[in-house]
N, C-alpha and C. Protein backbone atom coordinates (compact mmCIF):
# COMPACT_ATOMS: atom_id res chain seq x y z
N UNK A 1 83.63 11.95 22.57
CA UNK A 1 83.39 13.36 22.72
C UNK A 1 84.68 14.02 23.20
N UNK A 2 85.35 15.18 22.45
CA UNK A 2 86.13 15.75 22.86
C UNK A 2 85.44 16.89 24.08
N UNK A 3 86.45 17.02 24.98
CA UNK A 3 85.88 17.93 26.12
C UNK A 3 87.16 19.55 26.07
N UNK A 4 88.35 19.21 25.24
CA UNK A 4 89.61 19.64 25.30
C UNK A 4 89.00 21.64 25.46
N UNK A 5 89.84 22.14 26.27
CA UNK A 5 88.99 23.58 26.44
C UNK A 5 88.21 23.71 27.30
N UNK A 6 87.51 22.75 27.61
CA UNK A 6 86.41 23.08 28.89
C UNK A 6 87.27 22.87 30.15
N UNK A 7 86.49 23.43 31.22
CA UNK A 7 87.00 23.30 32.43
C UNK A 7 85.62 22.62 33.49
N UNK A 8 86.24 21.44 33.94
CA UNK A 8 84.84 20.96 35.01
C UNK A 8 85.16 20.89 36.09
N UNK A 9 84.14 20.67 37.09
CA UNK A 9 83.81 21.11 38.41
C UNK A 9 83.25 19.59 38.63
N UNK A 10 83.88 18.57 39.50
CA UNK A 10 82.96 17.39 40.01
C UNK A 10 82.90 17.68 41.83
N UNK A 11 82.51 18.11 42.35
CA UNK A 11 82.35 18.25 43.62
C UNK A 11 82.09 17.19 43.94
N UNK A 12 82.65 16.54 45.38
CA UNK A 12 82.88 15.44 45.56
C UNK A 12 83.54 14.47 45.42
N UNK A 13 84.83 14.85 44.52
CA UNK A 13 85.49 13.77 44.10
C UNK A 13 86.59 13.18 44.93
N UNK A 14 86.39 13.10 46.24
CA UNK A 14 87.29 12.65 46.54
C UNK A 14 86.52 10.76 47.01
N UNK A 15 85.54 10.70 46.35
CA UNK A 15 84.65 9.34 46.57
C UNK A 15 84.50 8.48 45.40
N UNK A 16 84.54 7.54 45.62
CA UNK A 16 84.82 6.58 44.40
C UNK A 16 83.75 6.92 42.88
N UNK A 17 82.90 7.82 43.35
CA UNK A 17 81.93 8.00 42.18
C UNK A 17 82.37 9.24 41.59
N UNK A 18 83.35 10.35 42.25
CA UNK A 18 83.34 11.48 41.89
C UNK A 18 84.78 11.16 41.23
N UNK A 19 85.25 10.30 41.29
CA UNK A 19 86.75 10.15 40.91
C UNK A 19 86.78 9.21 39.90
N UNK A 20 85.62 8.56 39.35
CA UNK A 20 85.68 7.83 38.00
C UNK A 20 84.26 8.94 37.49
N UNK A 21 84.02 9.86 37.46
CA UNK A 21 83.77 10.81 36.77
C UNK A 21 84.73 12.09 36.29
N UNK A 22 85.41 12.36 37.00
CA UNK A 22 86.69 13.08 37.17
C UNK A 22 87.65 12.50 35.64
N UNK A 23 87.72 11.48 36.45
CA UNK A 23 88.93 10.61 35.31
C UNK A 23 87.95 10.37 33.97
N UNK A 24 87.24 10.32 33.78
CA UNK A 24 86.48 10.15 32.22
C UNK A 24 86.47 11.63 32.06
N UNK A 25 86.29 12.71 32.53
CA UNK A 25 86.14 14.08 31.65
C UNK A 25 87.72 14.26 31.78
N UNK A 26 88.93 13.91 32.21
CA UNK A 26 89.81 14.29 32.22
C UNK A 26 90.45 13.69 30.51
N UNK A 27 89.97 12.40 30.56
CA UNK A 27 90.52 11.45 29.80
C UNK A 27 89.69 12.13 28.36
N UNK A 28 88.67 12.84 28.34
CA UNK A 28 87.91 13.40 26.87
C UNK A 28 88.63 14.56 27.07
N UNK A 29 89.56 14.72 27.64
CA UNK A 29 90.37 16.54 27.71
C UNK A 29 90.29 17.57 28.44
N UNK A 30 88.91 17.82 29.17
CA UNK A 30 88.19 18.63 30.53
C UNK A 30 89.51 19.05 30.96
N UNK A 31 89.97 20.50 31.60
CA UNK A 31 90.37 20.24 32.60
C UNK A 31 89.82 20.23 34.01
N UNK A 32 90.04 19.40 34.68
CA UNK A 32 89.17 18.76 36.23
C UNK A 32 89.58 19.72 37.05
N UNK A 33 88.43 20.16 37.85
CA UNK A 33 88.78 20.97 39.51
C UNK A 33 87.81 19.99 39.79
N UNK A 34 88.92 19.89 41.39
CA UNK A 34 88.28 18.37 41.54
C UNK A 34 88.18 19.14 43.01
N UNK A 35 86.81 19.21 43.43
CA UNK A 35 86.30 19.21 45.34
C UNK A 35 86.38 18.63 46.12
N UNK A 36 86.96 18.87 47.28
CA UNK A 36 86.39 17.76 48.40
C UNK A 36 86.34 18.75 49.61
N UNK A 37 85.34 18.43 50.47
CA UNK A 37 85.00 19.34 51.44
C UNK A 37 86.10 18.65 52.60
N UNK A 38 86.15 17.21 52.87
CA UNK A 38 87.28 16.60 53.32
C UNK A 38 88.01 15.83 52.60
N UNK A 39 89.17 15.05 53.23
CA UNK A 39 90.24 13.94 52.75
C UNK A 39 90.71 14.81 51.75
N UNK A 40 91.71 16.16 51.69
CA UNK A 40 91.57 16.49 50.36
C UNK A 40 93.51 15.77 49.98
N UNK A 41 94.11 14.97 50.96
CA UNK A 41 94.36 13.93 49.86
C UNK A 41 93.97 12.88 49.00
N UNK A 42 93.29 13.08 49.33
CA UNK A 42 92.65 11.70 48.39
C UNK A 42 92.24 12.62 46.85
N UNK A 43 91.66 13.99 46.73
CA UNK A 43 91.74 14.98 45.81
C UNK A 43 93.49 15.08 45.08
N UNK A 44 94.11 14.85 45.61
CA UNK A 44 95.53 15.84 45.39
C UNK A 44 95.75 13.90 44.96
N UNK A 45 95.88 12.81 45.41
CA UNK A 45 96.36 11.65 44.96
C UNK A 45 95.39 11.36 43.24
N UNK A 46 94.03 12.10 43.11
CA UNK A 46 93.31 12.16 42.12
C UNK A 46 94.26 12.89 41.13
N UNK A 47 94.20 13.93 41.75
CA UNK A 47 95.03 15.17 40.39
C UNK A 47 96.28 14.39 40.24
N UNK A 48 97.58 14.03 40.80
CA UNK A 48 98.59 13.12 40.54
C UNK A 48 97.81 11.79 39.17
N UNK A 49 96.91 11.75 39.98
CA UNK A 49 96.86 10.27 38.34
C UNK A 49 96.05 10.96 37.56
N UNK A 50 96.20 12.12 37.18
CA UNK A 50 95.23 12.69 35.39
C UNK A 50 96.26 13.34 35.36
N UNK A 51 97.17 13.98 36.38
CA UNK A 51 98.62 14.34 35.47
C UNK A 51 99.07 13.26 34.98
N UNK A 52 99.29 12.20 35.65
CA UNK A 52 100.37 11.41 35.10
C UNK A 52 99.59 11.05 33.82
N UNK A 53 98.39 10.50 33.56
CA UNK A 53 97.65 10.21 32.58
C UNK A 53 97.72 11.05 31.16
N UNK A 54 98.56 12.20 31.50
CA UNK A 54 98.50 13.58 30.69
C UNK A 54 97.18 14.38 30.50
N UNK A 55 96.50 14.48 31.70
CA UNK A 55 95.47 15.32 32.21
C UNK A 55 96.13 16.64 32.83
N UNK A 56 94.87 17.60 32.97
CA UNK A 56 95.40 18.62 33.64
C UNK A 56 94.09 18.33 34.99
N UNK A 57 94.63 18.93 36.02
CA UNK A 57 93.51 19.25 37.48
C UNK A 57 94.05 19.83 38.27
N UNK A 58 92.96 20.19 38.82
CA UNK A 58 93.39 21.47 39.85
C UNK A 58 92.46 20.54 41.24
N UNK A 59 92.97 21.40 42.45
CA UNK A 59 92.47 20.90 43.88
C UNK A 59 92.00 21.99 44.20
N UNK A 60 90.52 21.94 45.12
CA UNK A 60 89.90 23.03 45.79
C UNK A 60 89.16 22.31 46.87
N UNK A 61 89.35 22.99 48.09
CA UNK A 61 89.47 21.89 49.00
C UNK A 61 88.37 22.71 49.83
N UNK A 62 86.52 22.93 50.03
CA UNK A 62 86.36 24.11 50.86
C UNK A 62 84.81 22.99 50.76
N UNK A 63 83.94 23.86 51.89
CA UNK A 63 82.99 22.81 53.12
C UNK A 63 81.66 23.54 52.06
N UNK A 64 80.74 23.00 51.10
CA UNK A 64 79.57 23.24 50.61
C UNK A 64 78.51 23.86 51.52
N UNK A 65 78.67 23.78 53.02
CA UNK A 65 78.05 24.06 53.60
C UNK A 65 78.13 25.56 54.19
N UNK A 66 78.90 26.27 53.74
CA UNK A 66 79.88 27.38 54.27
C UNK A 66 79.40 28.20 53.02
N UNK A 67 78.38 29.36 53.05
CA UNK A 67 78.38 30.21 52.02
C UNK A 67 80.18 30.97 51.86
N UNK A 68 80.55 31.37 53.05
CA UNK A 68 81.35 32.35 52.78
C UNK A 68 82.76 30.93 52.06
N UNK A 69 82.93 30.27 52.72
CA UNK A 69 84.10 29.08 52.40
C UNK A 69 83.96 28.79 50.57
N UNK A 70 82.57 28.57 50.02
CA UNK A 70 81.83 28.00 48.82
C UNK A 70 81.99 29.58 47.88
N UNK A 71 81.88 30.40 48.33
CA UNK A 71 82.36 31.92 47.25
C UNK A 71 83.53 31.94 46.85
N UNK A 72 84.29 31.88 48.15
CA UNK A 72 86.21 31.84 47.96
C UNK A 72 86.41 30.62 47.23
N UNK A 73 85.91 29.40 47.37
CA UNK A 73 86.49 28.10 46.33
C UNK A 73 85.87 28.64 44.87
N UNK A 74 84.75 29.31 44.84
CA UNK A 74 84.37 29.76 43.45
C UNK A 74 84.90 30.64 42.65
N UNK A 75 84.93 31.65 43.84
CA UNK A 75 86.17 32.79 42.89
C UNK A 75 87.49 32.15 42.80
N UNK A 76 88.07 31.13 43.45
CA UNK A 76 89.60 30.43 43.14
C UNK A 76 89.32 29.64 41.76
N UNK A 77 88.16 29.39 41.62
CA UNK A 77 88.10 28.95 40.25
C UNK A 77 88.03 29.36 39.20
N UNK A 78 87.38 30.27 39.57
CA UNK A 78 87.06 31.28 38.57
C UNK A 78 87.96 32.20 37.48
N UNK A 79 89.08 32.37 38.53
CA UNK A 79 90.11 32.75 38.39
C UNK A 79 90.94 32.64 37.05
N UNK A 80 90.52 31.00 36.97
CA UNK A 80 91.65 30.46 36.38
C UNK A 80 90.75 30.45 34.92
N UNK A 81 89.62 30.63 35.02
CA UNK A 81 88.71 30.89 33.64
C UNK A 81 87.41 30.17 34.28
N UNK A 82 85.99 30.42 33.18
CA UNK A 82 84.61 29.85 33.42
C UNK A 82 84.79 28.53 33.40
N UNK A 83 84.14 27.80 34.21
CA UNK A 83 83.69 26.75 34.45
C UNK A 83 82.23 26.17 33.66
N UNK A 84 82.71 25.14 32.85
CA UNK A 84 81.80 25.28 31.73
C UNK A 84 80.98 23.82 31.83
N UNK A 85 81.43 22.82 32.89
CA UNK A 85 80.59 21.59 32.97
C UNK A 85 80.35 21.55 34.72
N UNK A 86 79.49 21.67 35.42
CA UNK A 86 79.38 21.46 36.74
C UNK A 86 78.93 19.45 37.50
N UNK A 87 80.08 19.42 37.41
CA UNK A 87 78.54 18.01 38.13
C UNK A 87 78.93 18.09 39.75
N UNK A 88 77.65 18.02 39.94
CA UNK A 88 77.07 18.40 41.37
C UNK A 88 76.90 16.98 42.25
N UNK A 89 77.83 16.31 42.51
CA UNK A 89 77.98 14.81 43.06
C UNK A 89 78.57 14.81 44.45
N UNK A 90 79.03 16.23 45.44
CA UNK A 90 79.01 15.54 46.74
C UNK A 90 77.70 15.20 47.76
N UNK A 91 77.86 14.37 48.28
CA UNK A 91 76.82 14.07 49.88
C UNK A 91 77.35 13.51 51.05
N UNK A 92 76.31 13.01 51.31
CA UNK A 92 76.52 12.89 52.84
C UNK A 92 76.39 11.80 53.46
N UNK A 93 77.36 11.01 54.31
CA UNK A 93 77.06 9.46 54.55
C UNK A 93 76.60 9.48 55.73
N UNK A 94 76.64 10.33 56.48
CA UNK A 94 76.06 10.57 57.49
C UNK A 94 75.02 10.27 57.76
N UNK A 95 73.74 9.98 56.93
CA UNK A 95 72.40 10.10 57.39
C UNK A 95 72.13 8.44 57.62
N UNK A 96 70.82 8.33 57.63
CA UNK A 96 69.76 7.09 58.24
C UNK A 96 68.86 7.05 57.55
N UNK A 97 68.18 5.99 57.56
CA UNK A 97 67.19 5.89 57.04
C UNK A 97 65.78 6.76 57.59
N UNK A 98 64.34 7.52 56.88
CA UNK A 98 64.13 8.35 58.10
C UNK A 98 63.48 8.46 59.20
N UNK A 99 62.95 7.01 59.27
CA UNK A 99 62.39 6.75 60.56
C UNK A 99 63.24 6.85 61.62
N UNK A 100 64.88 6.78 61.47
CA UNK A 100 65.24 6.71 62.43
C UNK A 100 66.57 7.95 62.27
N UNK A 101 66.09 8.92 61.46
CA UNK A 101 66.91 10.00 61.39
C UNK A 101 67.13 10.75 62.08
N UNK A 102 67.81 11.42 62.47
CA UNK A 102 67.96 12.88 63.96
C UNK A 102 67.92 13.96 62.99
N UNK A 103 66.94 15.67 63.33
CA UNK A 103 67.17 16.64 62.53
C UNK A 103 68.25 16.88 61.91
N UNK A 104 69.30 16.86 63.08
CA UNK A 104 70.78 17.06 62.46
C UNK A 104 71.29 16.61 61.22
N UNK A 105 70.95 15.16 61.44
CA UNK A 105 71.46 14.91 60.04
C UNK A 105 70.43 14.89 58.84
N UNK A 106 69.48 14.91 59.32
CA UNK A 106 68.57 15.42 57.82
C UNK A 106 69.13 17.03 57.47
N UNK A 107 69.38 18.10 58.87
CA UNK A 107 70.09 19.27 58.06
C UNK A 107 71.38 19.19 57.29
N UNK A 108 71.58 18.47 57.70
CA UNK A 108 73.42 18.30 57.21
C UNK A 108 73.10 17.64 55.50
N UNK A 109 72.03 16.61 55.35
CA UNK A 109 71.75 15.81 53.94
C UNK A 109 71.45 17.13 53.15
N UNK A 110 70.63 18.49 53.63
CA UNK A 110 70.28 18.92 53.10
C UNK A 110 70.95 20.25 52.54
N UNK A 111 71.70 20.70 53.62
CA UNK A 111 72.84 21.10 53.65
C UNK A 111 73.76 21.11 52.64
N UNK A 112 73.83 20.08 52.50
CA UNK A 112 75.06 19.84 51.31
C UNK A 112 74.47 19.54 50.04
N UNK A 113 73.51 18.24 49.95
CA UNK A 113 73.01 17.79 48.62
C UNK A 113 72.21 19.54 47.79
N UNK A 114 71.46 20.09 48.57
CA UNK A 114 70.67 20.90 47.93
C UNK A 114 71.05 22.28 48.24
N UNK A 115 71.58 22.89 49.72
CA UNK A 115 72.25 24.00 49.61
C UNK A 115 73.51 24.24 49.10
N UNK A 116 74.16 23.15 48.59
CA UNK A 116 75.38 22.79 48.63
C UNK A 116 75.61 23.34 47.05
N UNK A 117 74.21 22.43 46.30
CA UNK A 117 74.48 22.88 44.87
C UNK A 117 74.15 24.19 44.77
N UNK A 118 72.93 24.91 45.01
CA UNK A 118 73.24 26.52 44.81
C UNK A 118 74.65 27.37 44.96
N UNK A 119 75.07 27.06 46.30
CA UNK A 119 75.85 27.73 46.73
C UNK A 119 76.99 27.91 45.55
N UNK A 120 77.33 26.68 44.90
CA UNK A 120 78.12 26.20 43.81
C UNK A 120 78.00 26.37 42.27
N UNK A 121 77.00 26.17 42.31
CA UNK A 121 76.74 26.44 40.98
C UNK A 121 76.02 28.35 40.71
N UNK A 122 75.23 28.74 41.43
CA UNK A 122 75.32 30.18 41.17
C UNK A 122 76.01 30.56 40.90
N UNK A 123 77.32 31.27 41.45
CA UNK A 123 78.32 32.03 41.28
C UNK A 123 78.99 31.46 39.79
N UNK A 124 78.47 30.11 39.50
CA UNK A 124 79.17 29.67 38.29
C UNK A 124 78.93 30.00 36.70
N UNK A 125 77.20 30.31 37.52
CA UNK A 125 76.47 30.18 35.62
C UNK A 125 76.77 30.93 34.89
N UNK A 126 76.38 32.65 35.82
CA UNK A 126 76.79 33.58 34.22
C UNK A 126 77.98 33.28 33.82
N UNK A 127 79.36 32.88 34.22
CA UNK A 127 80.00 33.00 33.66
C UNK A 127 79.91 31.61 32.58
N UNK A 128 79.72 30.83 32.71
CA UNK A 128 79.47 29.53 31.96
C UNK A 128 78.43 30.17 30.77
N UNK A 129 77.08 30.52 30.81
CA UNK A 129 76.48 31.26 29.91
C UNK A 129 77.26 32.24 28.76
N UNK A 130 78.07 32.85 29.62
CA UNK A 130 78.88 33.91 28.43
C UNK A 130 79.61 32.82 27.40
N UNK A 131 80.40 31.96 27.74
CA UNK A 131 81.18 30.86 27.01
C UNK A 131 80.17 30.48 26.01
N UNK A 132 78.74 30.08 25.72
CA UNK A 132 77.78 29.94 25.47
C UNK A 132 77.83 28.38 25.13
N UNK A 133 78.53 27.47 26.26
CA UNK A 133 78.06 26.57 26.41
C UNK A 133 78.43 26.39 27.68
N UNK A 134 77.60 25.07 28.03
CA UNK A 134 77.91 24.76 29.54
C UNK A 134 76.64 23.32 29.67
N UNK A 135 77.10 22.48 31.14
CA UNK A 135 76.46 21.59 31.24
C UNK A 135 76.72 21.63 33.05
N UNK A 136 75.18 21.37 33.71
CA UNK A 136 75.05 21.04 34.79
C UNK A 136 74.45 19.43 35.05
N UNK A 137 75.07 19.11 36.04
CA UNK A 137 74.98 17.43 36.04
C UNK A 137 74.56 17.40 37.54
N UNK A 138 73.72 17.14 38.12
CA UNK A 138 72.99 16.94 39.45
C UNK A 138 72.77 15.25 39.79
N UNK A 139 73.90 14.69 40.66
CA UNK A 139 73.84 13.56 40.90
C UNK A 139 73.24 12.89 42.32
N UNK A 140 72.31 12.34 42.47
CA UNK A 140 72.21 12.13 43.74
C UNK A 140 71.48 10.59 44.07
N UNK A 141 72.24 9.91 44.79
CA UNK A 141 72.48 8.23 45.01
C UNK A 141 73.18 8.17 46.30
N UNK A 142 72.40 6.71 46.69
CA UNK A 142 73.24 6.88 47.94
C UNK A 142 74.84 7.09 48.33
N UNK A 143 75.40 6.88 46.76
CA UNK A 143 76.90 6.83 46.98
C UNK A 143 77.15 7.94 46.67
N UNK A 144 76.25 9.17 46.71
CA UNK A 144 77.14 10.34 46.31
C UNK A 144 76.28 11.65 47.24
C-alpha cells in the first residue's frame, strides 16, 4: 500500500509499539508526526531513523491529558496540512490490576486512553473529512 501524500498521527510513539507503527507508515510513504507526551527524545531519535531511511517526520511533544496543551499540538499540526491517518496508541503504565488500583490511576488510564483520544482526534476530523479520505486506528493493549 502506498501511503505517499498522507500525513499520520501515531500518538505514543515514543514506545516500542508506537515506533514500529511509525516506521511501517513511514516506510509505505506517510509522512509521520510522531507524539510523545514524555521522553520526547526518544521521538526526535525516531524521526532521525525515517529521515535517514528517506522518510519524512515531524516531533510534537504535548501531555493528552491537557485540553489546552492537546489544541496547540493540533493546531501545530495542522498547520503543516490535514492529518489524514490517526492511530490513537498512547497509555499508561502506570496502572494495576483493579483490585488493587488507586482512583488516581484509574483517572490517569482514563485520562489518556479515552480522554486522550477525543481531545486528539476531534480537532482532527473535519479536516481529514474534507481530504475525503482518512483512517482512525484506536489501539489499546497493555503495551500501549
Amino acid at each position: 500500500m502506498t501511503l505517499t501524500g498522507k500525513r499520520a498521527l501515531v500518538t505514543g510513539a515514543s514506545g516500542a509499539l508506537g515506533t514500529a507503527i511509525a516506521r511501517r507508515l513511514a516506510r509505505d510513504g506517510a509522512t509521520v508526526l510522531l507524539h510523545a507526551s514524555s521522553r520526547p527524545e526518544a521521538v526526535e531519535a525516531l524521526a532521525e531513523a525515517v529521515r535517514a531511511d528517506g522518510g519524512t517526520a515531524e516531533c510534537h511533544v504535548f501531555d493528552l491529558r491537557s485540553d489546552e496543551a492537546t489544541a496547540a499540538g493540533c493546531a501545530a499540526m495542522l498547520a503543516g496540512g490535514p492529518v489524514q491517518i490517526v492511530v490513537n496508541n498512547a497509555g499508561v503504565h502506570d496502572d494495576a490490576v483493579m483490585p488493587g488500583m488507586r482512583p488516581d490511576q484509574w483517572h490517569k488510564v482514563i485520562d489518556v486512553s479515552l480522554n486522550g483520544f477525543f481531545r486528539v482526534t476531534q480537532p482532527l476530523l473535519l479536516p481529514m473529512m474534507r481530504t475525503r479520505w482518512g483512517r482512525i486506528l484506536n489501539i489499546s493493549s497493555v503495551a500501549s
